[in-house]
Every structure is written in C-alpha cells, then in structure tokens.
N, C-alpha and C. Protein backbone atom coordinates (compact mmCIF):
# COMPACT_ATOMS: atom_id res chain seq x y z
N UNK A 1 131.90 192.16 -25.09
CA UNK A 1 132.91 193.17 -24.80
C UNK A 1 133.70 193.44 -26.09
N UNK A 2 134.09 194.64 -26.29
CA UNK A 2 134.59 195.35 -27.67
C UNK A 2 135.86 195.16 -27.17
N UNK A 3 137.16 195.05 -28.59
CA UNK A 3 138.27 194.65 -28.08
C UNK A 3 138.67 195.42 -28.06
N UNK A 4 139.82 196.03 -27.42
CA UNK A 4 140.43 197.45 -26.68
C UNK A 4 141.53 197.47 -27.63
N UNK A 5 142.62 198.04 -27.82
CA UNK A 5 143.77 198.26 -28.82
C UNK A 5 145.25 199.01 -28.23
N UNK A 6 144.55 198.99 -26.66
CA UNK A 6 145.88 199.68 -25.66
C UNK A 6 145.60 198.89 -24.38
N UNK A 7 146.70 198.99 -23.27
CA UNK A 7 146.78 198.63 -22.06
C UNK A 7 145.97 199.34 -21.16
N UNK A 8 145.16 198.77 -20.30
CA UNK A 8 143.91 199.50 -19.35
C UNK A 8 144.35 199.00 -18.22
N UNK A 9 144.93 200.06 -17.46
CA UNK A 9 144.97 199.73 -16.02
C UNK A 9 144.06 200.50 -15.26
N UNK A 10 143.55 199.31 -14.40
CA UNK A 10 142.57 200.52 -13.02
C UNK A 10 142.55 199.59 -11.76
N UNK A 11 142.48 200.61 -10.76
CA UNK A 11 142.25 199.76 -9.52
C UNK A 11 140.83 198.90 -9.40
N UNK A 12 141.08 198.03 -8.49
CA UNK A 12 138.80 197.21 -8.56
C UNK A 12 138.35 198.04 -7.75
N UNK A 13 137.11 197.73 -8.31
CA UNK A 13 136.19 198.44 -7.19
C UNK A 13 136.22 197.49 -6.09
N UNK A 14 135.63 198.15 -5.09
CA UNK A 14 135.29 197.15 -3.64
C UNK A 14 134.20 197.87 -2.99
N UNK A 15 134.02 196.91 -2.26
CA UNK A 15 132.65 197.32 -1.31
C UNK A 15 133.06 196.63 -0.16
N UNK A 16 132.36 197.52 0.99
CA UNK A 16 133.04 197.13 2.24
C UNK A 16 131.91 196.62 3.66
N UNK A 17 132.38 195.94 4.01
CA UNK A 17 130.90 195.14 5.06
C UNK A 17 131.86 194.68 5.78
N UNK A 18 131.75 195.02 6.70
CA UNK A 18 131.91 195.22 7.82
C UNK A 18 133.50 195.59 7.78
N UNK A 19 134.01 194.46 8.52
CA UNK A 19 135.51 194.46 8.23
C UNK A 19 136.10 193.77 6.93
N UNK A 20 135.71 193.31 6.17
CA UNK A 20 136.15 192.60 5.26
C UNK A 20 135.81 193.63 3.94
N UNK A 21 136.60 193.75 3.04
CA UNK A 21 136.44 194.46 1.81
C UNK A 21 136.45 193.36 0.77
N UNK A 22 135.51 193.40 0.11
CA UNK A 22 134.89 192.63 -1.40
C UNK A 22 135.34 193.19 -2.55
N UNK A 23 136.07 192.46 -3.03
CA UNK A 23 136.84 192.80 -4.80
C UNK A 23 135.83 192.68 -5.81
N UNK A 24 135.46 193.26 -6.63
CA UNK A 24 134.78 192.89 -8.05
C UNK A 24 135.51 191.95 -8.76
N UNK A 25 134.39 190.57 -8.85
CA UNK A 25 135.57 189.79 -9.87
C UNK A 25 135.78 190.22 -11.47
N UNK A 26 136.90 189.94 -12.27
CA UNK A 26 136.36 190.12 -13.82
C UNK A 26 135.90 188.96 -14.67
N UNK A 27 134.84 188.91 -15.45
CA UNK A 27 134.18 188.29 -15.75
C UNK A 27 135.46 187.68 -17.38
N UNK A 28 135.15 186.60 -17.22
CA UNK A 28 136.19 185.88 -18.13
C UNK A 28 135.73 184.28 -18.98
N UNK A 29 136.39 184.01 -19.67
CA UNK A 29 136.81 182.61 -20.18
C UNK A 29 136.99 181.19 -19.03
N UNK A 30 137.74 182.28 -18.54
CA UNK A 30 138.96 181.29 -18.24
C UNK A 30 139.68 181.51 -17.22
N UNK A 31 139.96 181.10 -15.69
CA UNK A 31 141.18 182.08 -14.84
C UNK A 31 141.98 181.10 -14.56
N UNK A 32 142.81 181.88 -14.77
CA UNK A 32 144.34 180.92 -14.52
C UNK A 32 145.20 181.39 -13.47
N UNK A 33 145.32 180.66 -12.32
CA UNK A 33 146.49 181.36 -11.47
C UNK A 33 147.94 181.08 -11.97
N UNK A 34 149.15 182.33 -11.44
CA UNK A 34 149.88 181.92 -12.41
C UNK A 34 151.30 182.59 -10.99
N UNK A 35 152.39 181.82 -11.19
CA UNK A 35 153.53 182.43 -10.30
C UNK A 35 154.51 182.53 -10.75
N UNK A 36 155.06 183.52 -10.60
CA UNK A 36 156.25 184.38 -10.72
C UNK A 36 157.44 183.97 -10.17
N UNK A 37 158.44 183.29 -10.87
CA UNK A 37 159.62 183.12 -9.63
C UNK A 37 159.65 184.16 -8.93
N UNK A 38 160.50 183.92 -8.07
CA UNK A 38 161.70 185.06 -7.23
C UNK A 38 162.78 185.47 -8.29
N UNK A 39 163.44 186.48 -8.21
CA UNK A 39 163.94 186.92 -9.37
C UNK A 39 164.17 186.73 -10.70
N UNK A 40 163.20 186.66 -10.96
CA UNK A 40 162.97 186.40 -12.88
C UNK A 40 162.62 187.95 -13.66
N UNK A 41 163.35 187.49 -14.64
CA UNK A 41 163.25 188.80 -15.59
C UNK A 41 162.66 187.95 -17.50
N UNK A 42 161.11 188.15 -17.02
CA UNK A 42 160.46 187.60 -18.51
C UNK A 42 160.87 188.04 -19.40
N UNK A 43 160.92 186.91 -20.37
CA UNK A 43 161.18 187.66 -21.81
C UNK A 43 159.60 188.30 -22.52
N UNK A 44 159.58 189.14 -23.28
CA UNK A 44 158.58 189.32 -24.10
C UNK A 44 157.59 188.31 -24.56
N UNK A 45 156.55 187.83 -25.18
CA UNK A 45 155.46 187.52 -25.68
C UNK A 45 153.93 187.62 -25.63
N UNK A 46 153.29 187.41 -26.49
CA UNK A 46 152.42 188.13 -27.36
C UNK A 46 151.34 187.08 -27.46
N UNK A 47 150.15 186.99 -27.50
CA UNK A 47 148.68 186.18 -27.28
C UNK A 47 148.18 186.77 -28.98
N UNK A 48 147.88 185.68 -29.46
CA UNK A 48 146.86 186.58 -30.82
C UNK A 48 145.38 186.99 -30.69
N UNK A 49 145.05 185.74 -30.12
CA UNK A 49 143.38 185.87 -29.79
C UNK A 49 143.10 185.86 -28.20
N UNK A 50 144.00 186.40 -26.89
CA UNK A 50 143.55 186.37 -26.37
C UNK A 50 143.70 188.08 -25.46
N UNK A 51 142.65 188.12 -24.34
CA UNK A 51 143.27 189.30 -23.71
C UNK A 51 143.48 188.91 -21.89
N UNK A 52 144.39 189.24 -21.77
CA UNK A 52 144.81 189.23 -20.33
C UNK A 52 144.16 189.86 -19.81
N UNK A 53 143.77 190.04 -18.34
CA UNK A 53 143.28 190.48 -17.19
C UNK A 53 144.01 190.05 -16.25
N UNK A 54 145.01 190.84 -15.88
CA UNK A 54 145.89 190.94 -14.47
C UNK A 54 145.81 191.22 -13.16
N UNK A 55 145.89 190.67 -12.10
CA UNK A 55 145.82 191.29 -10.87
C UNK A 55 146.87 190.54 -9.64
N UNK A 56 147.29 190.99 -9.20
CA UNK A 56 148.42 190.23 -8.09
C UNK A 56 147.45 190.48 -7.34
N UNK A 57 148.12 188.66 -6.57
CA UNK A 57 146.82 188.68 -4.92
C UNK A 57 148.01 188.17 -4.10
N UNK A 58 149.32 187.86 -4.42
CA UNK A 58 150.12 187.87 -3.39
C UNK A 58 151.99 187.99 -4.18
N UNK A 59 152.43 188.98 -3.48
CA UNK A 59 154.01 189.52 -3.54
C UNK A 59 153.23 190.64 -4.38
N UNK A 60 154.84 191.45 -5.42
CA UNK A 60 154.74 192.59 -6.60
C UNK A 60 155.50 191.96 -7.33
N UNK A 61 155.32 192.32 -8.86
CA UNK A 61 155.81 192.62 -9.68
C UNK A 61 156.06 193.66 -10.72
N UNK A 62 156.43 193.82 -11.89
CA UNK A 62 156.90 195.04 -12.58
C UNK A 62 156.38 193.95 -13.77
N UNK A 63 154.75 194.40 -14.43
CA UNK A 63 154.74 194.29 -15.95
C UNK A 63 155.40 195.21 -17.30
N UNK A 64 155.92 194.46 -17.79
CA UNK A 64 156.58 195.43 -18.89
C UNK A 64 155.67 195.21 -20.44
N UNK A 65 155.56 196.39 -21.02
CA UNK A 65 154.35 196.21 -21.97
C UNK A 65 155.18 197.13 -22.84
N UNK A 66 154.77 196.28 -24.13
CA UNK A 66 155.60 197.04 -25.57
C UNK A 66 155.17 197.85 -26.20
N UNK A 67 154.62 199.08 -26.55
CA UNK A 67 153.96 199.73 -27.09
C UNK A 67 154.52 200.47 -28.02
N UNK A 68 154.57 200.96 -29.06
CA UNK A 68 155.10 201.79 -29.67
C UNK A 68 156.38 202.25 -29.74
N UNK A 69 157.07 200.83 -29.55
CA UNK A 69 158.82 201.17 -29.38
C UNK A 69 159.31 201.45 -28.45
N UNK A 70 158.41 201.02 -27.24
CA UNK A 70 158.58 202.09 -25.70
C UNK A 70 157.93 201.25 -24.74
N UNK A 71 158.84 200.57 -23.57
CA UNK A 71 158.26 199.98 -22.84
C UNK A 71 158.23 200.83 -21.65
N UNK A 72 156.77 199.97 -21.28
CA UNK A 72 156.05 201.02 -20.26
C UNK A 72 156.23 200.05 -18.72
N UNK A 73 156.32 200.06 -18.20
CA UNK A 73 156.63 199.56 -17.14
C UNK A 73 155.26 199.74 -16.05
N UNK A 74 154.65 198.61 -15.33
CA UNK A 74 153.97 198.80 -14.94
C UNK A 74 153.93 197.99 -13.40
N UNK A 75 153.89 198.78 -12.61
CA UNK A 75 154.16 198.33 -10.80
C UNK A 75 152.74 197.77 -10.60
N UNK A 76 153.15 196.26 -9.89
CA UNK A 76 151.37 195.83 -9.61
C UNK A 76 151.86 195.01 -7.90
N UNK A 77 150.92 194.79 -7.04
CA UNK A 77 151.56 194.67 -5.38
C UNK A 77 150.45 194.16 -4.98
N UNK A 78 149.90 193.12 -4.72
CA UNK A 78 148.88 192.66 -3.73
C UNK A 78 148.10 193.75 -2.90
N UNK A 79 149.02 194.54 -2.50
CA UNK A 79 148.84 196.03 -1.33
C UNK A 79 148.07 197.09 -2.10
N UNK A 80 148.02 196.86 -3.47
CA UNK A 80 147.02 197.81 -4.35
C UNK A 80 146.47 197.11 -5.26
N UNK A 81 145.20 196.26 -4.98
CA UNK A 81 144.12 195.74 -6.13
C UNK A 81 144.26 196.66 -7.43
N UNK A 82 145.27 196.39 -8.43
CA UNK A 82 144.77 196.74 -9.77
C UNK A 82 144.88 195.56 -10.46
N UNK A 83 143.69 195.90 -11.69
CA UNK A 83 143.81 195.10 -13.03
C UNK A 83 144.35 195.40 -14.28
N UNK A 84 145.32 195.29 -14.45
CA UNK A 84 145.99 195.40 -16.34
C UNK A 84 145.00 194.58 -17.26
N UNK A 85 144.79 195.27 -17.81
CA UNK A 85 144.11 194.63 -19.01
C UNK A 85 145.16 194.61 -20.22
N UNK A 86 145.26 193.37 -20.95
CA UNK A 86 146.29 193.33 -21.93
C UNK A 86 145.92 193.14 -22.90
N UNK A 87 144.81 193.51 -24.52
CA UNK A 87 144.39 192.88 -25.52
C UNK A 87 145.73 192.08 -26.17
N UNK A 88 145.18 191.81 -27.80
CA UNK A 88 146.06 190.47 -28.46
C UNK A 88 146.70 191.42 -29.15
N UNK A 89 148.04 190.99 -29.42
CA UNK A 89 148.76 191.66 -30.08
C UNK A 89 149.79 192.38 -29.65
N UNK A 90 150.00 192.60 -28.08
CA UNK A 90 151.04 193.54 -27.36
C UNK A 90 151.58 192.36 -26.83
N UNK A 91 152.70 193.20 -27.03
CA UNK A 91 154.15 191.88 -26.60
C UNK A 91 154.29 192.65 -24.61
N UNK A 92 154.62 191.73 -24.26
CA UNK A 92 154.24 191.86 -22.57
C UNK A 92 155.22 190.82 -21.66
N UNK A 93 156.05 191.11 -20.50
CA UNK A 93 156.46 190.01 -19.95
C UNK A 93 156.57 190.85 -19.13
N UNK A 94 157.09 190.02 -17.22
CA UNK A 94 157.23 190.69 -16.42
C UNK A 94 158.38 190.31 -15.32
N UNK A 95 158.74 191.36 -14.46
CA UNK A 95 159.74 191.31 -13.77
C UNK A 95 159.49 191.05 -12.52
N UNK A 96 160.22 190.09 -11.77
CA UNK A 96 159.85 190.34 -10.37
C UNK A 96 161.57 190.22 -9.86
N UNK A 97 161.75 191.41 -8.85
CA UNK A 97 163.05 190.90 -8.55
C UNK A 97 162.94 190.95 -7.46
N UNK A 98 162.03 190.12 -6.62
CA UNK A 98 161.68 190.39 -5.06
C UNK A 98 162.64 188.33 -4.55
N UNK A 99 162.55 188.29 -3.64
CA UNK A 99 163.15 187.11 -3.01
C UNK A 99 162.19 186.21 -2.95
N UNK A 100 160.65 186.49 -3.03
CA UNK A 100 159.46 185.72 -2.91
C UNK A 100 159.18 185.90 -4.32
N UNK A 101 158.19 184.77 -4.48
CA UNK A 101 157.48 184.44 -5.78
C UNK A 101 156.33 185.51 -5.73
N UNK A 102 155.74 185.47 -6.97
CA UNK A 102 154.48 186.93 -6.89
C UNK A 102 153.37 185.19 -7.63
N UNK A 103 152.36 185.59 -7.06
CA UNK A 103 151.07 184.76 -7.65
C UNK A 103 150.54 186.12 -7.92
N UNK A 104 149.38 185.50 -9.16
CA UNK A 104 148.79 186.16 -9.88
C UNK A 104 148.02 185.39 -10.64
N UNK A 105 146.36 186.48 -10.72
CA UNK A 105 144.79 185.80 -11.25
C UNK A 105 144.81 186.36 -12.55
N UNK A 106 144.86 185.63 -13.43
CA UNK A 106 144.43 186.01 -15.14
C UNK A 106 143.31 185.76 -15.66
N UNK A 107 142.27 186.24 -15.75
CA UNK A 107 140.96 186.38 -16.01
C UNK A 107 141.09 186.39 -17.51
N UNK A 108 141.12 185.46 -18.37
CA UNK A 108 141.13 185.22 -20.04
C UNK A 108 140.01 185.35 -20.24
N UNK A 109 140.44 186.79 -21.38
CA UNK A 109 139.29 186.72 -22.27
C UNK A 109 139.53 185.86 -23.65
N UNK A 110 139.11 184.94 -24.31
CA UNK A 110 139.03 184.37 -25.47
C UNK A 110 138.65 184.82 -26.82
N UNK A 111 139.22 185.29 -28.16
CA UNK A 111 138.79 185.83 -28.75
C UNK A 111 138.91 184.85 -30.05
N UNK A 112 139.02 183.77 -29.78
CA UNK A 112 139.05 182.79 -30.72
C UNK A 112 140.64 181.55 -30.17
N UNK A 113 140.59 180.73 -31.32
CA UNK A 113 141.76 179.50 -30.82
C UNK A 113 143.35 180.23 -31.03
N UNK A 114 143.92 179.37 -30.11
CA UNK A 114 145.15 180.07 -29.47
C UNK A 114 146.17 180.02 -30.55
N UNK A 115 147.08 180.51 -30.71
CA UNK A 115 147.88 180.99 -31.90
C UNK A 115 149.23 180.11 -31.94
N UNK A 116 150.04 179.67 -32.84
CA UNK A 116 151.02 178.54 -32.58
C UNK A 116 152.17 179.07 -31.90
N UNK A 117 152.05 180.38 -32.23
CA UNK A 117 153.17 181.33 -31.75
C UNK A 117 153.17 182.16 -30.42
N UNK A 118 151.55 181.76 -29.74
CA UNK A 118 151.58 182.31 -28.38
C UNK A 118 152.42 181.71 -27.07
N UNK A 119 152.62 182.15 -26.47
CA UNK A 119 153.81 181.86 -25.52
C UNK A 119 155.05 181.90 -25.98
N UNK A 120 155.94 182.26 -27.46
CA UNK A 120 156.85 182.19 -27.89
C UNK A 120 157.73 183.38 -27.46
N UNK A 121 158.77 183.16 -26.71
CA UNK A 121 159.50 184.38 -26.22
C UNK A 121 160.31 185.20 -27.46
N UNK A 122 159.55 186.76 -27.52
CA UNK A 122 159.63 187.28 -28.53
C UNK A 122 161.36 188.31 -28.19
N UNK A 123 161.84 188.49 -29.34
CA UNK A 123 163.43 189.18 -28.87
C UNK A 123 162.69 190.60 -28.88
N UNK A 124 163.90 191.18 -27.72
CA UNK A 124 163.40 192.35 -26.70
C UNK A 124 164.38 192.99 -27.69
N UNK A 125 163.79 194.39 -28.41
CA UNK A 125 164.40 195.48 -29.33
C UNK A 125 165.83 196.09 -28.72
N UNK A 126 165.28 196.14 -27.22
CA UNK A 126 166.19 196.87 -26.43
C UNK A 126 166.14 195.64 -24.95
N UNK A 127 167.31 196.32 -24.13
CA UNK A 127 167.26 195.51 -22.90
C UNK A 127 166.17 196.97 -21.81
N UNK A 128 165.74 195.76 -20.95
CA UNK A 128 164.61 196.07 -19.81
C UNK A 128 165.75 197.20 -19.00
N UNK A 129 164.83 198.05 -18.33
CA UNK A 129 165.70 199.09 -17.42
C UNK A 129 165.22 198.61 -16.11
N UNK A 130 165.83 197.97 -15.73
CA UNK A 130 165.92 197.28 -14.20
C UNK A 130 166.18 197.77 -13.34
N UNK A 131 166.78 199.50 -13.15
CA UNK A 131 166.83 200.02 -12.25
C UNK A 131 165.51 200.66 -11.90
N UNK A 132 165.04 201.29 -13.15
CA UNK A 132 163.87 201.35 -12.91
C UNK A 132 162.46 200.25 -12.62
N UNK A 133 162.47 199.27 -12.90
CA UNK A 133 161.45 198.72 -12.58
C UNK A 133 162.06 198.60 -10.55
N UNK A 134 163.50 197.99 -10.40
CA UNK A 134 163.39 197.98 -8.96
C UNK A 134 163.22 199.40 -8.05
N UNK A 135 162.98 200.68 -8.63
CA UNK A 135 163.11 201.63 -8.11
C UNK A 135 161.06 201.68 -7.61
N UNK A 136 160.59 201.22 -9.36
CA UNK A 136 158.76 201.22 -8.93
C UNK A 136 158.62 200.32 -7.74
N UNK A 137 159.24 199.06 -7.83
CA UNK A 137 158.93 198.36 -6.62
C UNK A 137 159.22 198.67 -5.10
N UNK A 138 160.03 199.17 -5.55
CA UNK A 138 160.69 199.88 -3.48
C UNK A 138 159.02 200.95 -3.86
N UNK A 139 158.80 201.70 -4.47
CA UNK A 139 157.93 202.80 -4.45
C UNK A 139 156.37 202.22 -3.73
N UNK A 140 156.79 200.69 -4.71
CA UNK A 140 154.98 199.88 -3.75
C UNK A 140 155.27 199.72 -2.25
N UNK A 141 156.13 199.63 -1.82
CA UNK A 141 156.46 199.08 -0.34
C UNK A 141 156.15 200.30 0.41
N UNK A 142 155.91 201.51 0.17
CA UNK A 142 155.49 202.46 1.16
C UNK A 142 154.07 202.33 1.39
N UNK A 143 154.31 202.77 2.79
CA UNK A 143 152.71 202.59 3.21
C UNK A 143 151.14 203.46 2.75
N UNK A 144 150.05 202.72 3.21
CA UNK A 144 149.25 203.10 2.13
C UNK A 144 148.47 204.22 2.57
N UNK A 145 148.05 205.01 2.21
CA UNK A 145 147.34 206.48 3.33
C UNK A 145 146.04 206.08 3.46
N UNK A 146 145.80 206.45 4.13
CA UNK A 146 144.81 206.48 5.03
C UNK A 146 143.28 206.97 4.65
C-alpha cells in the first residue's frame, strides 16, 4: 500500500445475509482496541511511521485532524461504519463529550519503528471549537434513513 499524504474518510463496505450485515475488515499490522473516556478533550499528536485506521464500534466521537493550519473536525458514531484513515505526520486527537466512553478499532499500518516522539501531546496552535464538534455529535444522533 502507497502512503497517502491526507486524511481518507469512507464508510465500509458491507454485505448483507440474511439479517446480519458483514463489515469489510482493514487489513493491518496491528489492531488495537482503544477507549475514549467520557468527556475528554485530546490533546494533539502525531505517529512518524505509522498510519491509523479508525472506526468506532461503540459510542461517538469528534476526531480533530490538523491540516494546514485548520482543524477539520471529524464526526465518527458506531450508527455509521466509517474509517479515517490517518497517514504519519498529521497531528490528530479526539473529542468525546458524550457521558459514555467511545471504544474504537485501529487497524495499524506500520511503516517502520515507532518514533520517540510518538504519543507526545503536541501544543494546539489554537483552542478546539467545542461547540462545534458538540453540535456534529447531536447531528450523529438523528436517525438513519431508510
């Protein structure tokens, strides 16, 4: 796999038999389940050699991703299978301001040994807009069409 140089979000595919719907897994390193307090607001940091693969399988959260001086805010909910893809080098942390913890599957890709400075909470240029990330999250709680 070629390394990407931006954030890739998409929903999984699925396939459906009978009553049960089948997720595509992503093919990885490494998966790490990982949980989210109840109201935590991450600080920033940054992977050198690795790339994330995101997906919530239970609560939401609000990923925040650094790009170009401009954080992008990104709504993810158990209630909608998507995957963020995160290459090395983007500074990334996330919000959950729900009362429940959010779990979440990280499908590592490995692009060599881990960096001394990965996991190091990087200082945020600006502060997070928290109205907006809790405004995306009320937005996941509507129901899903049909």
């Amino acid at each position: 796999m070629a390394l990407i140089n931006r954030v890739e979000i998409r929903l999984l595919d699925s396939i459906k038999g009978g009553m049960v719907e089948f997720y595509t897994p992503q093919s990885s390193h490494e998966t790490v389940l990982a949980q989210v307090p109840a109201y935590m607001v991450d600080d920033l940091f940054v992977h050198h050699f690795q790339t994330d693969q995101l997906l919530v399988v239970r609560g939401s959260l609000v990923l925040v991703v650094l790009q170009n001086r401009q954080y992008q805010y990104v709504p993810l909910s158990d209630r909608h299978p998507t995957v963020v893809t995160i290459p090395p080098g983007i500074p990334h942390g996330a919000i959950n301001l729900k009362p429940e913890p959010c779990v979440l599957v990280n499908a590592v890709l490995r692009h060599g040994a881990a960096h001394a400075k990965d996991y190091r909470p990087l200082k945020k240029p600006f502060p997070y807009d928290l109205a907006k990330a809790e405004a995306l999250l009320l937005g996941l709680e509507a129901p899903l069409s049909a």
